[in-house]
C-alpha atoms as a PDB file:
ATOM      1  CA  UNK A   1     128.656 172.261 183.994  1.00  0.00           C
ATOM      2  CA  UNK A   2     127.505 172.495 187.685  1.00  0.00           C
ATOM      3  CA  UNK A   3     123.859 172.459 188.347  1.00  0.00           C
ATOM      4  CA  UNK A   4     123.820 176.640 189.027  1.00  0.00           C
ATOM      5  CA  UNK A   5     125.556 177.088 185.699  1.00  0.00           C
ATOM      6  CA  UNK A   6     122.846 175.505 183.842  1.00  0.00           C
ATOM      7  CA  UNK A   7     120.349 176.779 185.500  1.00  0.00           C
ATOM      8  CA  UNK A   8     122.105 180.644 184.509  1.00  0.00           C
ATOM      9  CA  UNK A   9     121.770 179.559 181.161  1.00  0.00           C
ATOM     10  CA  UNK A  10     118.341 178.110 181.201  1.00  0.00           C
ATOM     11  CA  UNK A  11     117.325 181.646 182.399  1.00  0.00           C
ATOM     12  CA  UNK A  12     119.446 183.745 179.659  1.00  0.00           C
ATOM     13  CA  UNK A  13     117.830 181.572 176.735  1.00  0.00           C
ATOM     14  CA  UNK A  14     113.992 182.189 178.061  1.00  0.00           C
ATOM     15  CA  UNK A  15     114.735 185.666 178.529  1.00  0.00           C
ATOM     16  CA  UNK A  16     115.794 185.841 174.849  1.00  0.00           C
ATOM     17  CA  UNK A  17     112.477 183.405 174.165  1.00  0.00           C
ATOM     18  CA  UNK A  18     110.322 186.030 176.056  1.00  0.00           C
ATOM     19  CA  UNK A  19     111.823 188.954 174.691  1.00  0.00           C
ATOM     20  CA  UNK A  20     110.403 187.544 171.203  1.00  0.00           C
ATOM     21  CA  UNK A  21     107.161 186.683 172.831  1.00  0.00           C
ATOM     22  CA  UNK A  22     106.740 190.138 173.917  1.00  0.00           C
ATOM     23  CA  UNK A  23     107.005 191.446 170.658  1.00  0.00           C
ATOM     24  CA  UNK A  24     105.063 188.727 168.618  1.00  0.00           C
ATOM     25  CA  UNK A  25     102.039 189.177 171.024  1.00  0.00           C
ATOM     26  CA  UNK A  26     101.926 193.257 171.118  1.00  0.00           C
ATOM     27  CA  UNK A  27     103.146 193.792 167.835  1.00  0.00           C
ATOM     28  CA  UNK A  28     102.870 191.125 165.029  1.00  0.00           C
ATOM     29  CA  UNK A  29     100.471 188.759 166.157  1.00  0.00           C
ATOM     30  CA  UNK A  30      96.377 189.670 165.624  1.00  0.00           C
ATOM     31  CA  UNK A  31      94.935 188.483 168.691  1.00  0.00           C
ATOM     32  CA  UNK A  32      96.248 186.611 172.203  1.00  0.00           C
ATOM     33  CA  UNK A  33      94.878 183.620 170.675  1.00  0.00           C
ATOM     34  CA  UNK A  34      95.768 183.878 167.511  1.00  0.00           C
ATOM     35  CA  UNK A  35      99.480 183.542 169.147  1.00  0.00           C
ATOM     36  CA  UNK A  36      98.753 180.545 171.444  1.00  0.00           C
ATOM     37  CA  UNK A  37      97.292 178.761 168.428  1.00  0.00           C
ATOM     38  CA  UNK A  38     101.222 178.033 166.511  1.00  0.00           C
ATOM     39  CA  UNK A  39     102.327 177.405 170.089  1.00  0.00           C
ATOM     40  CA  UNK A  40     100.264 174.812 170.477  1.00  0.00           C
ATOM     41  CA  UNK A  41     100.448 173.200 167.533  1.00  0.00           C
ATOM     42  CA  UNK A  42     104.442 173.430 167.779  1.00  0.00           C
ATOM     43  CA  UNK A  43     104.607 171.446 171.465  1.00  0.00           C
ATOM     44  CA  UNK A  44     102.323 168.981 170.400  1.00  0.00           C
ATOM     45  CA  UNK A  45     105.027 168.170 168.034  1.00  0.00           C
ATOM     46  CA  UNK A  46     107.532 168.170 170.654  1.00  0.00           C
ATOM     47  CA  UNK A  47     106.070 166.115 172.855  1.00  0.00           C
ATOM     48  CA  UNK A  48     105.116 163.601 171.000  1.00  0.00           C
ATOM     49  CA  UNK A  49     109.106 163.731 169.259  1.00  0.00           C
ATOM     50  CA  UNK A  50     110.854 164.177 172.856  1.00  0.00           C
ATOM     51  CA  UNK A  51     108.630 161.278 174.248  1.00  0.00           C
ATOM     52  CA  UNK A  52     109.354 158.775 171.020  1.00  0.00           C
ATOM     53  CA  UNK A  53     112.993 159.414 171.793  1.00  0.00           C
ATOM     54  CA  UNK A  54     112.766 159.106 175.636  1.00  0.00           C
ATOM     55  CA  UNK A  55     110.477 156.776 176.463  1.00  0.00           C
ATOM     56  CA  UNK A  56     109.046 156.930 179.757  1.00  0.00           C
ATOM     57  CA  UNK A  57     110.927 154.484 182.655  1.00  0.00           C
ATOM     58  CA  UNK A  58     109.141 150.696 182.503  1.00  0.00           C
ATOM     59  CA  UNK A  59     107.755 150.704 185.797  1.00  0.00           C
ATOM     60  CA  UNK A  60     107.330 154.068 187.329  1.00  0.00           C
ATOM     61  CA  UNK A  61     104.423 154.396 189.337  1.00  0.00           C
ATOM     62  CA  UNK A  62     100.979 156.366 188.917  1.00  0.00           C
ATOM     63  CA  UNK A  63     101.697 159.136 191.705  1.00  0.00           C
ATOM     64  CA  UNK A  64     105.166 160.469 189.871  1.00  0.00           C
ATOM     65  CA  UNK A  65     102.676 161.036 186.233  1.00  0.00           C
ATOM     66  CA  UNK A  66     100.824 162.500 187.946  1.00  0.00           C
ATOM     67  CA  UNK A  67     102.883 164.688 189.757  1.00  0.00           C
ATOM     68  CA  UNK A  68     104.238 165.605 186.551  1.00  0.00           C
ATOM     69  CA  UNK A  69     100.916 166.304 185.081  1.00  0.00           C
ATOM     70  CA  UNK A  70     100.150 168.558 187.741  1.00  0.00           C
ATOM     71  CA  UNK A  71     103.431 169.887 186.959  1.00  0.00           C
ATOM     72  CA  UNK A  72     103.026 170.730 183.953  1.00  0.00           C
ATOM     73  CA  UNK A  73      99.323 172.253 184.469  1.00  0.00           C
ATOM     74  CA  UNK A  74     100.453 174.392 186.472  1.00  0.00           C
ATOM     75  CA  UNK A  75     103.339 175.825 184.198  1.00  0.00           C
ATOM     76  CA  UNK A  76     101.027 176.415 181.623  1.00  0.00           C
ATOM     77  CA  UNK A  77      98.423 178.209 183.575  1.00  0.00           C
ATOM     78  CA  UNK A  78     101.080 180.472 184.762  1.00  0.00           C
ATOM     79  CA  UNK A  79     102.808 180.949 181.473  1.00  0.00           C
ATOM     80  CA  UNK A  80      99.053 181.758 179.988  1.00  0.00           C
ATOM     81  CA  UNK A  81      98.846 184.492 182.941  1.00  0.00           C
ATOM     82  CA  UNK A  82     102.584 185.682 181.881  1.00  0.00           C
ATOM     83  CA  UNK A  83     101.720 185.832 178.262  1.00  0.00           C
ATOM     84  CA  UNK A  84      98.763 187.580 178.678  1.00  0.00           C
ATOM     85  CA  UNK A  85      99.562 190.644 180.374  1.00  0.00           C
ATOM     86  CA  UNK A  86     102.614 190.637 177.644  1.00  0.00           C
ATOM     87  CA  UNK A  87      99.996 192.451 175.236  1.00  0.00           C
ATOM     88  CA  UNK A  88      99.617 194.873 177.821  1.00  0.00           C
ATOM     89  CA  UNK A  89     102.643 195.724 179.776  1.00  0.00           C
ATOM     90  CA  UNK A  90     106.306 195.983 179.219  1.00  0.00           C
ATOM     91  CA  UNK A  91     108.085 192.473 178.861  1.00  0.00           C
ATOM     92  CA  UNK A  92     110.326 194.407 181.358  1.00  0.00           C
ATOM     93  CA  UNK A  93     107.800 194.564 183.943  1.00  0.00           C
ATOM     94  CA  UNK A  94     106.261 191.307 183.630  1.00  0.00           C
ATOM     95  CA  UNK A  95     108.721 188.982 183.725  1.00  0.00           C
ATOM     96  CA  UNK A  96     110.642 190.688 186.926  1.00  0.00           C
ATOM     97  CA  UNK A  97     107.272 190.379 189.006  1.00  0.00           C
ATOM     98  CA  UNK A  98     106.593 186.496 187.791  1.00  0.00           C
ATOM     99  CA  UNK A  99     110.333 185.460 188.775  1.00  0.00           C
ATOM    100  CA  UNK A 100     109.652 186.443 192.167  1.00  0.00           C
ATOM    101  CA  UNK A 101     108.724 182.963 193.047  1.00  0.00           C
ATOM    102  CA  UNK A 102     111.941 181.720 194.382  1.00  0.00           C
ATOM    103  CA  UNK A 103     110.616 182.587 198.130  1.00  0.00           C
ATOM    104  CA  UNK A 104     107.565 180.746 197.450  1.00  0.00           C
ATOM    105  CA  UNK A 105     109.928 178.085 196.284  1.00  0.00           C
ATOM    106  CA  UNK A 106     112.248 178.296 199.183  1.00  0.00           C
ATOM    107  CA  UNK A 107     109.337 178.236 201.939  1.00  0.00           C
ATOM    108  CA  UNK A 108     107.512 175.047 200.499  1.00  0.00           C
ATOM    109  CA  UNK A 109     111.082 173.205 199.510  1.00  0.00           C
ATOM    110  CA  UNK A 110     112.060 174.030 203.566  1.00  0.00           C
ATOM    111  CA  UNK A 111     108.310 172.655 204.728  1.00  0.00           C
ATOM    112  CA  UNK A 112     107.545 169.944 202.818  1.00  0.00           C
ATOM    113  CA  UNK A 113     111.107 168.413 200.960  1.00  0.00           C
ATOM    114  CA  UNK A 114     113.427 168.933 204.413  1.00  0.00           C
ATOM    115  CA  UNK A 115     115.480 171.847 202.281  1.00  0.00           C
ATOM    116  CA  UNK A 116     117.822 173.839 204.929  1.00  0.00           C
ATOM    117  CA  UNK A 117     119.557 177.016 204.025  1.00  0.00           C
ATOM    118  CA  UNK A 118     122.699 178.924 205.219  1.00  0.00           C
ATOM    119  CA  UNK A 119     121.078 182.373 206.177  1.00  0.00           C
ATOM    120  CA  UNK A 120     123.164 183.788 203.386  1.00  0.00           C
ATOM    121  CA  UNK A 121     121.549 181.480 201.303  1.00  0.00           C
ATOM    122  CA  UNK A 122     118.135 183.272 202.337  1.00  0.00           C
ATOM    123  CA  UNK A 123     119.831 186.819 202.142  1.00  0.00           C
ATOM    124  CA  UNK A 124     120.687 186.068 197.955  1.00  0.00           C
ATOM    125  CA  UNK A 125     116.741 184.489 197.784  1.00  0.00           C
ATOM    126  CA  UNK A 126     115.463 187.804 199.574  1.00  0.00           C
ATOM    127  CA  UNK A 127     117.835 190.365 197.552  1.00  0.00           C
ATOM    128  CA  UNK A 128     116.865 187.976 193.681  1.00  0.00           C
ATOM    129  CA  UNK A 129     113.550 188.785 194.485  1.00  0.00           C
ATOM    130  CA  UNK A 130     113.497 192.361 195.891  1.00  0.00           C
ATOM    131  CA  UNK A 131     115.152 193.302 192.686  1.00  0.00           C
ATOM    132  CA  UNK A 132     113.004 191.811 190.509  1.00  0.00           C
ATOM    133  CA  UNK A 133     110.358 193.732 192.364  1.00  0.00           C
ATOM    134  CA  UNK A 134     112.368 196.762 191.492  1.00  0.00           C
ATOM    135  CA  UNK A 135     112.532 196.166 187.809  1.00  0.00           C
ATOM    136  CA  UNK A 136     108.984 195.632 187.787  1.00  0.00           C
ATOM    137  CA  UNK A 137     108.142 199.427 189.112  1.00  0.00           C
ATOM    138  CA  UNK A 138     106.722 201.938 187.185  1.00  0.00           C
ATOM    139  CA  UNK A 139     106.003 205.776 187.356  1.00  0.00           C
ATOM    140  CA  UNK A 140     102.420 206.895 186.928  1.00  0.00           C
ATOM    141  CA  UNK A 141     101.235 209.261 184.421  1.00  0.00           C
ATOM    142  CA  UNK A 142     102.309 212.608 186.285  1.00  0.00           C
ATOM    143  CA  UNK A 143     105.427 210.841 186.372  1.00  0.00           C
ATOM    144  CA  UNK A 144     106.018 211.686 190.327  1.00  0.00           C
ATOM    145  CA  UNK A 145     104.851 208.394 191.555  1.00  0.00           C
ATOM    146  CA  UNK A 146     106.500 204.643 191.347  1.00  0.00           C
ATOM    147  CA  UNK A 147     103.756 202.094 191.443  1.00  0.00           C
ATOM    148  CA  UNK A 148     104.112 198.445 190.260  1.00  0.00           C
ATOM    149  CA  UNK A 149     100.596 198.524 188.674  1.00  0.00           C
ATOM    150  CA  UNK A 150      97.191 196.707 188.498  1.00  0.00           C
ATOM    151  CA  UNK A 151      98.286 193.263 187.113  1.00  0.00           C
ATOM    152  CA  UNK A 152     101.063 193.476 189.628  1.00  0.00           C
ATOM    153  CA  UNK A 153      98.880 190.845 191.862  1.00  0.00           C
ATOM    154  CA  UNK A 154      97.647 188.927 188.684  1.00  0.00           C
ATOM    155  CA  UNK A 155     101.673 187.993 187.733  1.00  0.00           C
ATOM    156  CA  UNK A 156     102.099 187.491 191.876  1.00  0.00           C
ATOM    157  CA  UNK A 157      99.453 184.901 191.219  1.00  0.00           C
ATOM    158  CA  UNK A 158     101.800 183.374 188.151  1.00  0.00           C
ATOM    159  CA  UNK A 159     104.299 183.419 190.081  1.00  0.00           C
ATOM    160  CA  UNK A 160     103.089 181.445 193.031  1.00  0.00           C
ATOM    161  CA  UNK A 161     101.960 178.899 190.212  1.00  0.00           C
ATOM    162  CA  UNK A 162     105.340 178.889 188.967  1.00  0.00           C
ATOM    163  CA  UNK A 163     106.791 178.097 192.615  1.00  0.00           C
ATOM    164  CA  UNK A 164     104.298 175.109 193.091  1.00  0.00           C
ATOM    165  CA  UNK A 165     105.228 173.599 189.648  1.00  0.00           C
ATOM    166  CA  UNK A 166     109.293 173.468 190.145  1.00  0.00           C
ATOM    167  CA  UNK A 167     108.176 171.561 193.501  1.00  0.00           C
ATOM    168  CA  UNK A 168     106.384 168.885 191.740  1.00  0.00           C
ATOM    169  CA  UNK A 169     108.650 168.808 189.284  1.00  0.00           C
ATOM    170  CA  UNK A 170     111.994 167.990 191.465  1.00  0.00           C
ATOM    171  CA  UNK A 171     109.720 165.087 192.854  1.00  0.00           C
ATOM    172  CA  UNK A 172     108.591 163.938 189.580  1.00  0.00           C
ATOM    173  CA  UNK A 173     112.529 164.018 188.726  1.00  0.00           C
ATOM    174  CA  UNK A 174     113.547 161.515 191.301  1.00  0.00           C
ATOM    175  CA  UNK A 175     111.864 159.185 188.985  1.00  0.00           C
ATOM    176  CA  UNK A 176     111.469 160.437 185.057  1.00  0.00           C
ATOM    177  CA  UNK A 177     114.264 162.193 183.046  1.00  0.00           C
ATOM    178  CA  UNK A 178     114.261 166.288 181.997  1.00  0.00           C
ATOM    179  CA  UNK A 179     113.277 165.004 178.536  1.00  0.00           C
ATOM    180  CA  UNK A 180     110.186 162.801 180.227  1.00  0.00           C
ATOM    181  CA  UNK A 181     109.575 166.416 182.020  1.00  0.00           C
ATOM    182  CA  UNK A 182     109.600 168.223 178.959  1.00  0.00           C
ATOM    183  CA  UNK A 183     107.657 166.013 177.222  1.00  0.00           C
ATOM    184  CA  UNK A 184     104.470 166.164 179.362  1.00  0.00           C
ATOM    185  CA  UNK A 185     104.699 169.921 180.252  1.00  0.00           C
ATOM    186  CA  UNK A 186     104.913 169.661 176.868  1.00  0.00           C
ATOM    187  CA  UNK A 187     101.414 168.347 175.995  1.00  0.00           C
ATOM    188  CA  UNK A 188      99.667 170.110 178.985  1.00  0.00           C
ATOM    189  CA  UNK A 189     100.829 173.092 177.447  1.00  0.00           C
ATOM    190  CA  UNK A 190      99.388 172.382 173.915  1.00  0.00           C
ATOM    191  CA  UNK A 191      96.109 170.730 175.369  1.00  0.00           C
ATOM    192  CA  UNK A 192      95.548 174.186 176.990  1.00  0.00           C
ATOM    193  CA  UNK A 193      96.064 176.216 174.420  1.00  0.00           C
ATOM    194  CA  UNK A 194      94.619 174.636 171.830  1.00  0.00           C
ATOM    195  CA  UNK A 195      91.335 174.265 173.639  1.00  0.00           C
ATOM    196  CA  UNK A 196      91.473 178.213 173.831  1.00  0.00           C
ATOM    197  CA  UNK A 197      92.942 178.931 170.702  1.00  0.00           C
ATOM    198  CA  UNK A 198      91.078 176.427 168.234  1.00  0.00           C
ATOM    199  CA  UNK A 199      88.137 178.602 166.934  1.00  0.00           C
ATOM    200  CA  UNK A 200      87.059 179.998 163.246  1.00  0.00           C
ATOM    201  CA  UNK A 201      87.981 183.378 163.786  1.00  0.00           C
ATOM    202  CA  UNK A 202      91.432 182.633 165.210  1.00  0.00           C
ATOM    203  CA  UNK A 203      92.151 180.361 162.045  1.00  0.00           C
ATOM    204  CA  UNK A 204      90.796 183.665 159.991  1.00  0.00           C
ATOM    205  CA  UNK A 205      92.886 186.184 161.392  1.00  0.00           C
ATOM    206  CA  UNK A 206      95.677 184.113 161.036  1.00  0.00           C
ATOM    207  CA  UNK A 207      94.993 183.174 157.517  1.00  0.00           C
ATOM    208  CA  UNK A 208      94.498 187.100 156.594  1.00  0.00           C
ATOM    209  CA  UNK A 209      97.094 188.640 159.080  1.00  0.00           C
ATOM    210  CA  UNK A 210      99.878 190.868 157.327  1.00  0.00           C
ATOM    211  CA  UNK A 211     103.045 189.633 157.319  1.00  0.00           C
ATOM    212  CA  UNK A 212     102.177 186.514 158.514  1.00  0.00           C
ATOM    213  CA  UNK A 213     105.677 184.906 157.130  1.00  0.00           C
ATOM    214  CA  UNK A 214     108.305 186.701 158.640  1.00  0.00           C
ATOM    215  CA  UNK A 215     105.765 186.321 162.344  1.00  0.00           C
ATOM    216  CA  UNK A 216     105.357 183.089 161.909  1.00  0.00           C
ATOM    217  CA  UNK A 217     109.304 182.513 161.088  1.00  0.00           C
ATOM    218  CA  UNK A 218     110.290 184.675 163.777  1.00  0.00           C
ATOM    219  CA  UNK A 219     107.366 182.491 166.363  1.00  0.00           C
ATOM    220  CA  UNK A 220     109.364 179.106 164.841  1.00  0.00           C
ATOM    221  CA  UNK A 221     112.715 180.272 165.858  1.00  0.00           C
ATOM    222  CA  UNK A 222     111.724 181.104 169.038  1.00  0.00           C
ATOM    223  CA  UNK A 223     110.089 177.963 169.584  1.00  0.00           C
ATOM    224  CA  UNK A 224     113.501 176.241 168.798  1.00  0.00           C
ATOM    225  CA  UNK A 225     115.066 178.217 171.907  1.00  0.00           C
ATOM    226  CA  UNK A 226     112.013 176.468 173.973  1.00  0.00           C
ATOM    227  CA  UNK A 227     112.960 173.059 174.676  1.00  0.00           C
ATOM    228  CA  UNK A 228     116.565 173.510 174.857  1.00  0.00           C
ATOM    229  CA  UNK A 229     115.337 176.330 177.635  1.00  0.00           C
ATOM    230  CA  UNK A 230     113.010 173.763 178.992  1.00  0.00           C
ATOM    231  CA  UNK A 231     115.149 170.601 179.171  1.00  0.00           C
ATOM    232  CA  UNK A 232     118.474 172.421 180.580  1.00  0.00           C
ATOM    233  CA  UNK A 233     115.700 174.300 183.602  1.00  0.00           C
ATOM    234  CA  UNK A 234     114.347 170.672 184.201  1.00  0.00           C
ATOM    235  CA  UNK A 235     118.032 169.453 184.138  1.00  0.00           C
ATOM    236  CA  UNK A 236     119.282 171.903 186.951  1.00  0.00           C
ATOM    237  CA  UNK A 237     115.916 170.976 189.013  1.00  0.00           C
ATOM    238  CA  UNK A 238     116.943 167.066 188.739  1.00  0.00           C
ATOM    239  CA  UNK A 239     120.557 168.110 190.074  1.00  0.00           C
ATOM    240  CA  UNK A 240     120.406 170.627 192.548  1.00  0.00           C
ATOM    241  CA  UNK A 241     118.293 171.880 195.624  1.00  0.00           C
ATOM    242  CA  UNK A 242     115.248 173.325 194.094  1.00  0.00           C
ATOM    243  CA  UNK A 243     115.393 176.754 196.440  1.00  0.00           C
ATOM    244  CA  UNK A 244     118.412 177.631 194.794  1.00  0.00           C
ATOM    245  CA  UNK A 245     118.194 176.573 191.352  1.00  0.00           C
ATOM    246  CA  UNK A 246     115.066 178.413 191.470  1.00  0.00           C
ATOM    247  CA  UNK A 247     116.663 181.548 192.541  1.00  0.00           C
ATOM    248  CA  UNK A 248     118.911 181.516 189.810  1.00  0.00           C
ATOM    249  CA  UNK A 249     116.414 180.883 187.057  1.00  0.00           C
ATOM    250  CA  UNK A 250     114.870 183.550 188.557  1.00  0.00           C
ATOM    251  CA  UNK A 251     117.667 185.883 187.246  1.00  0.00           C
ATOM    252  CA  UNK A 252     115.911 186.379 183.918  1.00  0.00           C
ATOM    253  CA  UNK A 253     114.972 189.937 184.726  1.00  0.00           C
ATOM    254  CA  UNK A 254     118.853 190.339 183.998  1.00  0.00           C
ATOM    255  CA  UNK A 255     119.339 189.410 180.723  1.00  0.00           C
ATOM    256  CA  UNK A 256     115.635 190.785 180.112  1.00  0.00           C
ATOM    257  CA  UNK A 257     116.083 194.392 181.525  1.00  0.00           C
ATOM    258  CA  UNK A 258     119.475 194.203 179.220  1.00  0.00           C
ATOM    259  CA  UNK A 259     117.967 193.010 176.207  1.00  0.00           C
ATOM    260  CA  UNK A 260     115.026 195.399 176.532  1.00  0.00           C
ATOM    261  CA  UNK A 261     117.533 198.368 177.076  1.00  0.00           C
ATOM    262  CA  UNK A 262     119.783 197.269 173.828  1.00  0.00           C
ATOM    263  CA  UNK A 263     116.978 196.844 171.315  1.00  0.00           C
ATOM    264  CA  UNK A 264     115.359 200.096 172.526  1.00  0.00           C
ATOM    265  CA  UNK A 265     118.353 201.717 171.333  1.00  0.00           C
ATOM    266  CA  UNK A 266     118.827 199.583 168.370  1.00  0.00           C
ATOM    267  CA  UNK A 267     114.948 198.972 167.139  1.00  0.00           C
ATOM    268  CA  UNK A 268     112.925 201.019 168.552  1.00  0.00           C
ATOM    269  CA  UNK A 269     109.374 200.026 168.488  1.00  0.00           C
ATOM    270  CA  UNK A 270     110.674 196.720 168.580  1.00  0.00           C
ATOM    271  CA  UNK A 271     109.297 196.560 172.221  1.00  0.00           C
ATOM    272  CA  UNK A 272     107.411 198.437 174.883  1.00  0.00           C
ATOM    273  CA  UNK A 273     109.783 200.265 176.826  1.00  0.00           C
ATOM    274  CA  UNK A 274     109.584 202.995 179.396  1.00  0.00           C
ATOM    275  CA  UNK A 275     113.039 205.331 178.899  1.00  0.00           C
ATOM    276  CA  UNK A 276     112.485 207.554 181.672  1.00  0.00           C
ATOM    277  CA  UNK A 277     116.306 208.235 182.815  1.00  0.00           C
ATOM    278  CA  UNK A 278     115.225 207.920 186.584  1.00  0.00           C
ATOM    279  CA  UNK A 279     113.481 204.405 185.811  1.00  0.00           C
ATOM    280  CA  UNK A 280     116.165 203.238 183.877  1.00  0.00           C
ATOM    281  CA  UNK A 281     118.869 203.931 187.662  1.00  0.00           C
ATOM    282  CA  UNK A 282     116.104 202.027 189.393  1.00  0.00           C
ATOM    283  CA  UNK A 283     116.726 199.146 186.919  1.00  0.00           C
ATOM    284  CA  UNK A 284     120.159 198.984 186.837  1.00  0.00           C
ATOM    285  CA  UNK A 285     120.178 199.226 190.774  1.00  0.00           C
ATOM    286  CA  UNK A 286     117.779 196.264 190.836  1.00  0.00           C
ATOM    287  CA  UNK A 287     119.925 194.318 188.169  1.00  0.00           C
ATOM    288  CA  UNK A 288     122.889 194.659 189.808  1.00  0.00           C
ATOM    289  CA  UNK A 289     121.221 193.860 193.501  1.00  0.00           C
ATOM    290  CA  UNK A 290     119.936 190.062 191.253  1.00  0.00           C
ATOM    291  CA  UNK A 291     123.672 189.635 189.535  1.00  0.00           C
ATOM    292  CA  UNK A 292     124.825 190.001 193.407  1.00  0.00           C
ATOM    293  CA  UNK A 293     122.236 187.426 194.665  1.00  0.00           C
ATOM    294  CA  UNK A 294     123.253 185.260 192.627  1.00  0.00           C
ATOM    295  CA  UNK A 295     126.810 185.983 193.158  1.00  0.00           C
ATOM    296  CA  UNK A 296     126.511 184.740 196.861  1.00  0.00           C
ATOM    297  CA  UNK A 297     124.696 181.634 195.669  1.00  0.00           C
ATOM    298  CA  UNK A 298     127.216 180.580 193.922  1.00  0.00           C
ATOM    299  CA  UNK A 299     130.436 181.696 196.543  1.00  0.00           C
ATOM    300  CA  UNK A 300     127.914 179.340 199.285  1.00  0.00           C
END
């Protein structure tokens, strides 16, 4: 597979991984930490497997760790944001205004790593995005007005984090492999949560929460879908131009939207989900204006 087709699947298996999320955190799970305590505890375990099988590179230097540790710091803090306002909002929302950040990526990859684009190149970054943005809308009470809500500048927020840490990561992957890359986001991710998860009460709820097998068996299967997620998004960084690879992993609003429209049919209550006939057009205008983006990435 070519570098865009892995990064197409990277995005459809964390769509189906937040799709799961979404419902874990606003329907199973007791509290926001109570949910970020298994996930910690699960990619501690992965790191320290995925970095006993891939060691780290004898002789890499201090600047590409830490590159990678910034990397991965800032993944986390913008997957805590993104997780967050999944209690909240529809996973249909949120994740559309977070994968916005392929123009931040595009502007820093052109500044600072030399990056040049065909202008319609640009046009499939500009069109990803403003569809996401359309996804991500929402009528008001009255239902006469489309607004994209108060966290709307909170996710922006996630979403420039999100930009900044697939730019440190294609540096740090001139010099580690997607499993070293894994591996470290890895423990950032469970040092993070842990430290906010790791408290009495959390351990309580958990230990009294009802139907805390079948949540906690649905949380490990979707933990499986993380690192294969992970490894094949750091794998299409490592190969192709960052702008564009992050464009296309930025098509998870597709299979998210999609998902979220299936499962309202087929389980309701299964997620939060707005079926207003006039907001589900806008969504399937804005899906098909991403599956064209990245149509022209892939003809260029």
């Amino acid at each position: 597979m070519n570098w865009a087709s892995i990064a197409l699947l990277s995005a459809a298996t964390f769509a189906v991984v937040n799709i799961i999320d979404s419902h874990l955190i606003s329907r199973r799970m007791p509290g926001f930490r109570a949910f970020l305590l298994p996930l910690g505890i699960f990619h501690v375990f992965y790191g320290s497997l995925f970095i006993w099988l891939f060691p780290l590179p004898t002789g890499i230097g201090v600047l590409p760790l830490l590159v990678a540790v910034a990397s991965g710091i800032l993944r986390t803090t913008a997957a805590l944001i993104m997780l967050h306002n999944l209690r909240r909002e529809e996973v249909s929302r949120v994740i559309p205004v977070v994968y916005t950040y392929p123009i931040f990526v595009a502007i820093i990859a052109i500044l600072f790593l030399g990056e040049t684009l065909a202008y319609l190149q640009w046009l499939a970054i500009i069109i990803v995005v403003a569809g996401a943005v359309m996804v991500s809308a929402k009528q008001d009470s009255s239902g006469t007005t489309i607004r994209l809500g108060k966290p709307f500048i909170l996710l922006l927020g996630a979403s420039l984090f999100f930009a900044l840490a697939d730019i440190t990561s294609k540096y740090a992957l001139a010099y580690i492999s997607p499993w070293n890359m894994f591996s470290i986001t890895a423990f950032c991710l469970s040092g993070v949560f842990l430290l906010v998860s790791v408290r009495s009460p959390v351990i309580n709820q958990l230990a009294n929460m009802k139907g805390r097998k079948s949540a906690l068996a649905l949380l490990s299967f979707n933990e499986i879908l993380v690192p294969a997620a992970s490894v094949l998004s750091f794998w299409a960084l490592e190969s192709g131009p960052v702008s564009l690879v992050s464009t296309i992993i930025g098509s998870r609003p597709i299979f998210v939207v999609l998902s979220a429209l299936i499962l309202s049919r087929v389980l309701p209550g299964f997620l939060k989900w707005q079926s207003d006939g006039g907001m589900l057009a806008l969504r399937l205008v804005a899906v098909a204006m991403i599956c064209g983006g990245i149509a022209i990435i892939y003809l260029t």
